[in-house]
Protein backbone atom coordinates (compact mmCIF):
# COMPACT_ATOMS: atom_id res chain seq x y z
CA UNK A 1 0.00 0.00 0.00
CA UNK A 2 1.28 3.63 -1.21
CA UNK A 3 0.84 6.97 0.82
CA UNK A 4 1.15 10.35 -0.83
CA UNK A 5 2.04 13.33 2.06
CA UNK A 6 1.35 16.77 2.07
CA UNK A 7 4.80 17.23 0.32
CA UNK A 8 3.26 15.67 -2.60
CA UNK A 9 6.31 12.65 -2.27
CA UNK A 10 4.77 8.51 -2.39
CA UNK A 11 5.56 6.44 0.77
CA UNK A 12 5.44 2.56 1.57
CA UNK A 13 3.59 1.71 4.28
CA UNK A 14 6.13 -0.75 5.03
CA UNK A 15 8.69 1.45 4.56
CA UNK A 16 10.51 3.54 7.49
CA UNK A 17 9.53 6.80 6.22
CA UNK A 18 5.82 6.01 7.05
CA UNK A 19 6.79 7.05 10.88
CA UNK A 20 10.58 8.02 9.85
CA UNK A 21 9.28 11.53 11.31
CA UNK A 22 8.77 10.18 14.67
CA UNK A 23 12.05 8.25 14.98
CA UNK A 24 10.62 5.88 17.18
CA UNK A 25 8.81 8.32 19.85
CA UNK A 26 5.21 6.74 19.45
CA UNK A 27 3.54 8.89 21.81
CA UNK A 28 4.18 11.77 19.05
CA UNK A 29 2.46 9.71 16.27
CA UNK A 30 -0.81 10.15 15.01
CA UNK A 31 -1.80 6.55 15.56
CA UNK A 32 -1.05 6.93 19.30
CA UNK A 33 -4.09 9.52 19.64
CA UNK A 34 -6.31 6.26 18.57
CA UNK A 35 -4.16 3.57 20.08
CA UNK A 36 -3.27 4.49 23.35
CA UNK A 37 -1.61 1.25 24.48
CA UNK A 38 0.79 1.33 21.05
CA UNK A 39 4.73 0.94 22.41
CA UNK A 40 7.24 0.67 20.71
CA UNK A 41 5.36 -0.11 16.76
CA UNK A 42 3.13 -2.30 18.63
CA UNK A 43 -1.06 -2.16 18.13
CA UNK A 44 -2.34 -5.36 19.82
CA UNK A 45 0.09 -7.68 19.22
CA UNK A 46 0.68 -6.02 15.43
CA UNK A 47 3.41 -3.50 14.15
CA UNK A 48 1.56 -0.18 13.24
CA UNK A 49 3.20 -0.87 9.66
CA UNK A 50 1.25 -4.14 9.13
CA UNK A 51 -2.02 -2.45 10.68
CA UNK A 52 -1.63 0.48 8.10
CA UNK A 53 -1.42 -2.34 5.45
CA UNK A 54 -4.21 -3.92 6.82
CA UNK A 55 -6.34 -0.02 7.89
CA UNK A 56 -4.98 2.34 5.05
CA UNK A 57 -7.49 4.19 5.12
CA UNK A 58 -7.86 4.67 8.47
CA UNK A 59 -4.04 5.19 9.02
CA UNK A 60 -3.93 7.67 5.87
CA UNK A 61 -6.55 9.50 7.58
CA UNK A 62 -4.56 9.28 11.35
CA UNK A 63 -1.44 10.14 9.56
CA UNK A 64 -2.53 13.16 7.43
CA UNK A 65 -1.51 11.18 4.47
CA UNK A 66 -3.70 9.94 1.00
CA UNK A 67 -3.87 6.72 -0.20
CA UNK A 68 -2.70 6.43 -3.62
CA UNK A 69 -1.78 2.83 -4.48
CA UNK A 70 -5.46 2.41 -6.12
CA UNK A 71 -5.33 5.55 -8.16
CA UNK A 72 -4.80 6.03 -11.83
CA UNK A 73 -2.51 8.52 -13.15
CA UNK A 74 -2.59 11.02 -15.74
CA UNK A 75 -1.30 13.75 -17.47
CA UNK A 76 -3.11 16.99 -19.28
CA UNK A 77 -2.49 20.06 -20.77
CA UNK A 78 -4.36 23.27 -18.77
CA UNK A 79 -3.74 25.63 -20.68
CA UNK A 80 -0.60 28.05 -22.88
CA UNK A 81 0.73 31.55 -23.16
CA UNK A 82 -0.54 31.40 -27.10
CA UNK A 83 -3.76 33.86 -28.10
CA UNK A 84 -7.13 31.85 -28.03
CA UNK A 85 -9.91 32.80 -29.81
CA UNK A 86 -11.26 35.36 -27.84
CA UNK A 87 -8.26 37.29 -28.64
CA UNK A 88 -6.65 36.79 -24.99
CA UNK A 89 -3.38 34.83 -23.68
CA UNK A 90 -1.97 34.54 -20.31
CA UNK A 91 1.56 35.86 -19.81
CA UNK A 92 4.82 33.08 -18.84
CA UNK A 93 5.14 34.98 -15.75
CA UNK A 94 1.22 34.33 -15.26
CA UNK A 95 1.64 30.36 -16.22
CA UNK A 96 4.13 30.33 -13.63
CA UNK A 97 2.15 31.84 -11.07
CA UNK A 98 -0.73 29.30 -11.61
CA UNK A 99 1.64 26.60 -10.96
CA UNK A 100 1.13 26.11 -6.97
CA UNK A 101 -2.99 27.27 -7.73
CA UNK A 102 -3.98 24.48 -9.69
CA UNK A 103 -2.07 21.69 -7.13
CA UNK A 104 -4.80 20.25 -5.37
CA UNK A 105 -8.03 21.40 -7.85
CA UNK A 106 -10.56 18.69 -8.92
CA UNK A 107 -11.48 18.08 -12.00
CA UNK A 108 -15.23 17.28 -13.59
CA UNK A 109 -17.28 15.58 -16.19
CA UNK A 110 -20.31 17.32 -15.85
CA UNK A 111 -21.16 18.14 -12.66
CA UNK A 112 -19.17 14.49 -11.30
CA UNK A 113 -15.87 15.44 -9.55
CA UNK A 114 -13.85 13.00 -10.43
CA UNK A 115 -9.98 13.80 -10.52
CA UNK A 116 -7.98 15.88 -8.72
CA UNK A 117 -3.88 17.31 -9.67
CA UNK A 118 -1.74 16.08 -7.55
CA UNK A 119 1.60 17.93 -9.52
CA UNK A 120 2.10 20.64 -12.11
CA UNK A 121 4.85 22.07 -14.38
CA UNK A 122 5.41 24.41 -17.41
CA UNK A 123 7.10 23.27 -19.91
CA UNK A 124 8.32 25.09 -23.05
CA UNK A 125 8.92 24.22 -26.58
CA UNK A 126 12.05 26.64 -27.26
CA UNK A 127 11.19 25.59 -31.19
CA UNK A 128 8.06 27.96 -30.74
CA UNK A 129 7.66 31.33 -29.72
CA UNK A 130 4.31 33.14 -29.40
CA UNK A 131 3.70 36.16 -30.90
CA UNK A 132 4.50 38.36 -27.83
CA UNK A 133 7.89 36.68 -28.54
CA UNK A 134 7.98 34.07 -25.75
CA UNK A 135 9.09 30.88 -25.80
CA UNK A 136 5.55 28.35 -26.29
CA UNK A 137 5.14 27.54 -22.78
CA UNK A 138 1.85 25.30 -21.69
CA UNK A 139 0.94 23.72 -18.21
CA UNK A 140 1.27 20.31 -17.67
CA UNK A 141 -0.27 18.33 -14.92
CA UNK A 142 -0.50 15.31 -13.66
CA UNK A 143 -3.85 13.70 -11.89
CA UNK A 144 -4.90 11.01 -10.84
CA UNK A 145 -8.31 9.42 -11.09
CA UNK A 146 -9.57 6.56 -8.11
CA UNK A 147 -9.62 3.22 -9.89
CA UNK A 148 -13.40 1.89 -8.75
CA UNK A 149 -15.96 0.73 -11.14
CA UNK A 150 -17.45 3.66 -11.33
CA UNK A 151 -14.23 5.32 -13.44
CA UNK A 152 -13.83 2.44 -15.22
CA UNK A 153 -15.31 3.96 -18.68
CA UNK A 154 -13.05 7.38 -18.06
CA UNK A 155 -10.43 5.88 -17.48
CA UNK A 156 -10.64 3.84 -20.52
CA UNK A 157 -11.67 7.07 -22.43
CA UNK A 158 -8.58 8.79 -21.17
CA UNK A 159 -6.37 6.03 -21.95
CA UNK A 160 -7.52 5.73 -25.47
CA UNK A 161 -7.20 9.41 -26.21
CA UNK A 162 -10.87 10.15 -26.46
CA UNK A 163 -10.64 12.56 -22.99
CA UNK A 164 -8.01 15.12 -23.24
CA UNK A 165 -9.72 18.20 -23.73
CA UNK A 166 -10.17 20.18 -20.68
CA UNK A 167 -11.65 23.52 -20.04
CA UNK A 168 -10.38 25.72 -16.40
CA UNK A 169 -11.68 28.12 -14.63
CA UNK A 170 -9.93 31.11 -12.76
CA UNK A 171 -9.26 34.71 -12.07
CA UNK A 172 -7.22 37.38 -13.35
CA UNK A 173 -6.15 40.76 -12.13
CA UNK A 174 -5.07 42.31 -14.77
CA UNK A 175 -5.54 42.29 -18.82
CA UNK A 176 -3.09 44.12 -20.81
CA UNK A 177 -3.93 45.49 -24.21
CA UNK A 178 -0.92 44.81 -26.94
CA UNK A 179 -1.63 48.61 -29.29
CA UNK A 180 -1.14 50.65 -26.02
CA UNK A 181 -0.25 48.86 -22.49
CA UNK A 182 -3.60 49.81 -20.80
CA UNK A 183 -4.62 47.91 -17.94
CA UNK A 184 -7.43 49.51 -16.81
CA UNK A 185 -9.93 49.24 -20.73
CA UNK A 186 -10.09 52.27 -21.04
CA UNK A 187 -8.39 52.52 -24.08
CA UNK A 188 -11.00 51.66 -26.91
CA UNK A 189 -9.12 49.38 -28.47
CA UNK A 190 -11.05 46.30 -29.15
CA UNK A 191 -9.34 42.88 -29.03
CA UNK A 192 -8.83 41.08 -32.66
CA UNK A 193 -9.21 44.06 -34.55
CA UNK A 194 -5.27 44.96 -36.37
CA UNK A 195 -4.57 48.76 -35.65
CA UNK A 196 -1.56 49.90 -38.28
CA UNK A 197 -0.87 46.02 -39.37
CA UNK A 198 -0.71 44.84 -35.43
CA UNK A 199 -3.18 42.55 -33.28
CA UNK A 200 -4.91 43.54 -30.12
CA UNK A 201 -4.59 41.10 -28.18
CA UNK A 202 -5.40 41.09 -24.29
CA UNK A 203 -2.02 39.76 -22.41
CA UNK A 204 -3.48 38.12 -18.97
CA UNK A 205 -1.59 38.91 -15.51
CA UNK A 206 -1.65 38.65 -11.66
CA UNK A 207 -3.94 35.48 -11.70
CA UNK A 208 -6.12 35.89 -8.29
CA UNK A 209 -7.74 32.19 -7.85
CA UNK A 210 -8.09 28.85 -9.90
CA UNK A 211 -10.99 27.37 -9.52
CA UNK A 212 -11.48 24.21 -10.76
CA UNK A 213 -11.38 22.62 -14.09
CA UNK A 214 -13.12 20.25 -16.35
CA UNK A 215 -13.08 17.29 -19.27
CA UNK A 216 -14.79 18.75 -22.00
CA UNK A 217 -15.81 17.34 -25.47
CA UNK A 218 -14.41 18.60 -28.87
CA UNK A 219 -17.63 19.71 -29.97
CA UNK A 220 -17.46 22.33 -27.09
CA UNK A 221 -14.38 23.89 -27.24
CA UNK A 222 -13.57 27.20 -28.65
CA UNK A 223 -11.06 26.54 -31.15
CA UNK A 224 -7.82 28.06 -30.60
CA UNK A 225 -6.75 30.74 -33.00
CA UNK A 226 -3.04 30.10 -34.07
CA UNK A 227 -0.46 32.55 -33.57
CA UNK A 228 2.02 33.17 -36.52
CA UNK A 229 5.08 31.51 -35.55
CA UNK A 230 8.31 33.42 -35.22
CA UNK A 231 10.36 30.93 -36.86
CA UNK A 232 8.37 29.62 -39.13
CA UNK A 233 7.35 30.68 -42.69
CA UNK A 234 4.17 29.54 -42.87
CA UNK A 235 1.36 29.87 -40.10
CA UNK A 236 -0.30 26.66 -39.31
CA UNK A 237 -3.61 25.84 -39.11
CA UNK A 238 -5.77 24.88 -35.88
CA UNK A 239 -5.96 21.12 -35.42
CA UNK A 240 -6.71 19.86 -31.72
CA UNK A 241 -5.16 16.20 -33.17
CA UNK A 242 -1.50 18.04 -32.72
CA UNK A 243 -0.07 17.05 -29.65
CA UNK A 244 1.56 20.78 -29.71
CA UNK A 245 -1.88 22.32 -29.64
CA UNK A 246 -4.24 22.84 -26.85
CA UNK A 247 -7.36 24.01 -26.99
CA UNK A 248 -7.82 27.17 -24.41
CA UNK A 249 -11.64 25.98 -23.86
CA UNK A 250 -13.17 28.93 -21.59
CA UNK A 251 -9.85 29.12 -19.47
CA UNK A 252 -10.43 31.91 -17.38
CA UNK A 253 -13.37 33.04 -19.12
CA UNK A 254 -16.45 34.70 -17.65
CA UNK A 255 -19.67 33.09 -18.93
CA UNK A 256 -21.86 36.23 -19.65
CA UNK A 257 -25.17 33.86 -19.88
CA UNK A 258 -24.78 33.25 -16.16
CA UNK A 259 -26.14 36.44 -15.44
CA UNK A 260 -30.08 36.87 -15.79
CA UNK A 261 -30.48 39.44 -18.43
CA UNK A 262 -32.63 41.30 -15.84
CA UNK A 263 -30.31 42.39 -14.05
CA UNK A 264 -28.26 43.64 -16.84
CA UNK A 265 -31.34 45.76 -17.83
CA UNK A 266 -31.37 46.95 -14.64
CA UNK A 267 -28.89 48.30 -14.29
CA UNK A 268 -28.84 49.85 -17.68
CA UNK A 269 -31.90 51.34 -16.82
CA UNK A 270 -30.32 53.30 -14.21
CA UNK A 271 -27.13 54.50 -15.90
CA UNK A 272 -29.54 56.25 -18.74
CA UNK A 273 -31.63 58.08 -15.92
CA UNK A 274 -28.39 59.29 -14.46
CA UNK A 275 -26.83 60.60 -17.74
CA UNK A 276 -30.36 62.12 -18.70
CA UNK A 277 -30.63 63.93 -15.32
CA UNK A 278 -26.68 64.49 -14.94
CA UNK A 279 -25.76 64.88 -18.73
CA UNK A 280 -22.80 63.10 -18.00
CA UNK A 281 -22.50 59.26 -18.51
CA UNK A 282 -19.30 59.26 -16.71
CA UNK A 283 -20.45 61.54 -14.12
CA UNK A 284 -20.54 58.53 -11.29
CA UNK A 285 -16.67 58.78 -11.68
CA UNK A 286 -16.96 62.26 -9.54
CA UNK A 287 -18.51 60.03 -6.53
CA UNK A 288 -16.47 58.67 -3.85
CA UNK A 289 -16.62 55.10 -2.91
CA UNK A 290 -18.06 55.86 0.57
CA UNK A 291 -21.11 57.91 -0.82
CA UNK A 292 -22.10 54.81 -3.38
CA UNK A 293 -21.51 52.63 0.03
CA UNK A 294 -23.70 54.85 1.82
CA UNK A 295 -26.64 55.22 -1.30
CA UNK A 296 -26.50 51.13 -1.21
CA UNK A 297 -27.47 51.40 2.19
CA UNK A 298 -30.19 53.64 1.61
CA UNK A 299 -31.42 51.88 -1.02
CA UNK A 300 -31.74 48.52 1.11
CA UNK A 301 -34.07 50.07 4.01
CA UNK A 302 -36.33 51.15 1.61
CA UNK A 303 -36.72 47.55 0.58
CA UNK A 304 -36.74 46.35 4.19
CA UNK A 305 -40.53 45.40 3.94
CA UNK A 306 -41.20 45.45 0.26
CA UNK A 307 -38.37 44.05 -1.93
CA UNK A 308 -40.12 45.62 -5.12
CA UNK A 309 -40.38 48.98 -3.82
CA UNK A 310 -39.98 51.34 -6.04
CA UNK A 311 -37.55 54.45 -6.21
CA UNK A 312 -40.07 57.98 -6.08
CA UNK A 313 -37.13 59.86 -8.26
CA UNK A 314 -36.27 57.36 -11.14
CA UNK A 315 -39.09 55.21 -11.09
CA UNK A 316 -36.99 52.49 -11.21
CA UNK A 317 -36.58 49.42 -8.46
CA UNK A 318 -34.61 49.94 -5.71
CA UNK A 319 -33.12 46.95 -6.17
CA UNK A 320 -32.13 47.99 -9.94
CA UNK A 321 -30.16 51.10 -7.79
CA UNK A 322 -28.82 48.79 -5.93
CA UNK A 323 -26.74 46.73 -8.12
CA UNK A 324 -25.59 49.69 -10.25
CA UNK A 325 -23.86 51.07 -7.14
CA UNK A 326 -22.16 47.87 -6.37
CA UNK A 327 -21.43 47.58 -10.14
CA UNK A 328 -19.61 51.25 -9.61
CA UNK A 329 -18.06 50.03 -6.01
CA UNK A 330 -16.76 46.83 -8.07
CA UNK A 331 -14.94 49.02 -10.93
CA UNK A 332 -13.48 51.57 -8.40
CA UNK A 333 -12.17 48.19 -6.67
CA UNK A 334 -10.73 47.25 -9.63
CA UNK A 335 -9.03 50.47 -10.48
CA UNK A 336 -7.77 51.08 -7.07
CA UNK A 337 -10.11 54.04 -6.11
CA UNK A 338 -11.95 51.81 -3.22
């Protein structure tokens, strides 16, 4: 029976490393909380060893260790530093970064959590360079799926080829535009339109969070657009088949449908009152964070006792006032003003 420890390294539970740490002083192991009476490697009669064989589940659990002896391993590209289709690509420095994030995220088909990365690294192709000029750089990871009968089929899917696609979620900080460095979109360029014979592009930064990620099927990935290479005469075309090419699937990627459309009206609604009564569409920018704090709260004890109520001034819900302040809170946050 195998052990993996928070270190990430496999142990024997025969081995002396399984209570190496201890070096013999039992009363500091784990196993001693739950066997009192153990001296000396001794549970009733047996050596701890032999009852971890026997328990490894239990003494995994004790030990602060995971069994891993039944568990099929992996590997998977998460993603690459190359421009995807939506005309964004995360930075080397960024890939980097992620590294340590994605150790310990689960993995999905569907809604069924069924893997989880136990290791990650990036590794570069120094034959390729993006169009930023960096070396092609993608994620690798290895996972590892629990061999029961329930896997059975995915792990014969995997092993054949016909799961390799994967899709991730996470947060970034900070998009950078290639025509003119802004961080904060302000600038008006939009992303895959060329501006004097160059791409804008969004270059992602300062990732915040990964949050999990998922097997998806080729049908449902967004087809990676390919970046011209550096070296190479010719650009080549997008073909998930190539083992160089990954496909980007919604990495990172907000999902705009998650967001009932009423809400967007909402606050829509709002923002065209204000610029009809202020003349201004950009006038909220002359408001300080603590007076859009202070107008939320306002806002929410006139809804105390009637969530619908409506605003006397606008004629709009105060609820629809609501969530166009914290929309204004959330881009001041983002741009360092709050």
């Amino acid at each position: 029976m195998k052990f993996r420890n928070k270190a990430g390294e496999i142990i024997n539970a025969n081995s002396y490393k399984f209570c190496g740490r201890f070096d013999g002083r039992c009363h500091e192991c784990p196993l001693f909380n739950k066997f009192p009476k153990l001296i000396n490697g001794i549970i009733n009669g047996e050596k701890c060893t032999e009852w971890a064989l026997s328990h490894p589940h239990e003494a995994a659990r004790l030990m602060g260790y995971e069994v891993v002896e039944d568990d099929y391993t992996f590997t998977i590209k998460l993603c690459d530093n190359k421009i995807d289709k939506d005309f964004e690509r995360f930075s080397s420095d960024c890939l980097e970064q992620m590294i340590e994030m994605f150790v310990g995220k689960h993995g999905y088909v569907g809604e069924n959590q069924v893997a989880k990365i136990v290791s990650v690294q990036a590794v570069e192709n120094g034959d390729n360079h993006t169009i930023s000029g960096e070396r092609y750089t993608w994620l690798e990871a290895k996972a590892t799926i629990p061999r029961i009968k329930e896997n059975e089929k995915l792990i014969e899917q995997i092993e054949q080829g016909e799961k390799k696609d994967v899709s991730i979620g996470c947060s970034v900080k900070t998009r950078t535009c290639s025509i003119c460095g802004d961080t904060e979109g302000k600038c008006g360029h939009i992303p895959g339109r060329e501006y004097d014979g160059k791409l804008c592009y969004m270059t992602l930064d300062d990732p915040q969070e990964v949050y999990e990620w998922a097997f998806v099927k080729k049908a449902e990935m967004r087809q990676e657009m390919r970046e011209p290479q550096l070296n190479a005469g010719d650009k080549e075309e997008a073909n998930m088949d190539k083992p160089d090419q990954q496909a980007k699937a919604d990495q990172g990627k907000p999902h705009p449908s998650y967001c009932p459309v009423e809400l967007i009206k909402g606050v829509v609604a709002v923002r065209e009152h204000g610029t009809a009564k202020y003349g201004d569409p950009e006038n909220w920018r002359k408001v300080s964070a603590d007076r859009y704090h202070e107008a939320i709260l306002r806002h929410v004890l006139e809804i105390w006792e009637d969530p619908f109520a409506v605003d006397p001034d606008s004629g709009l819900y105060h609820l629809q006032h609501i969530a166009t302040n914290i929309s204004f809170l959330l881009k001041m946050r983002r741009e360092g003003k709050a």
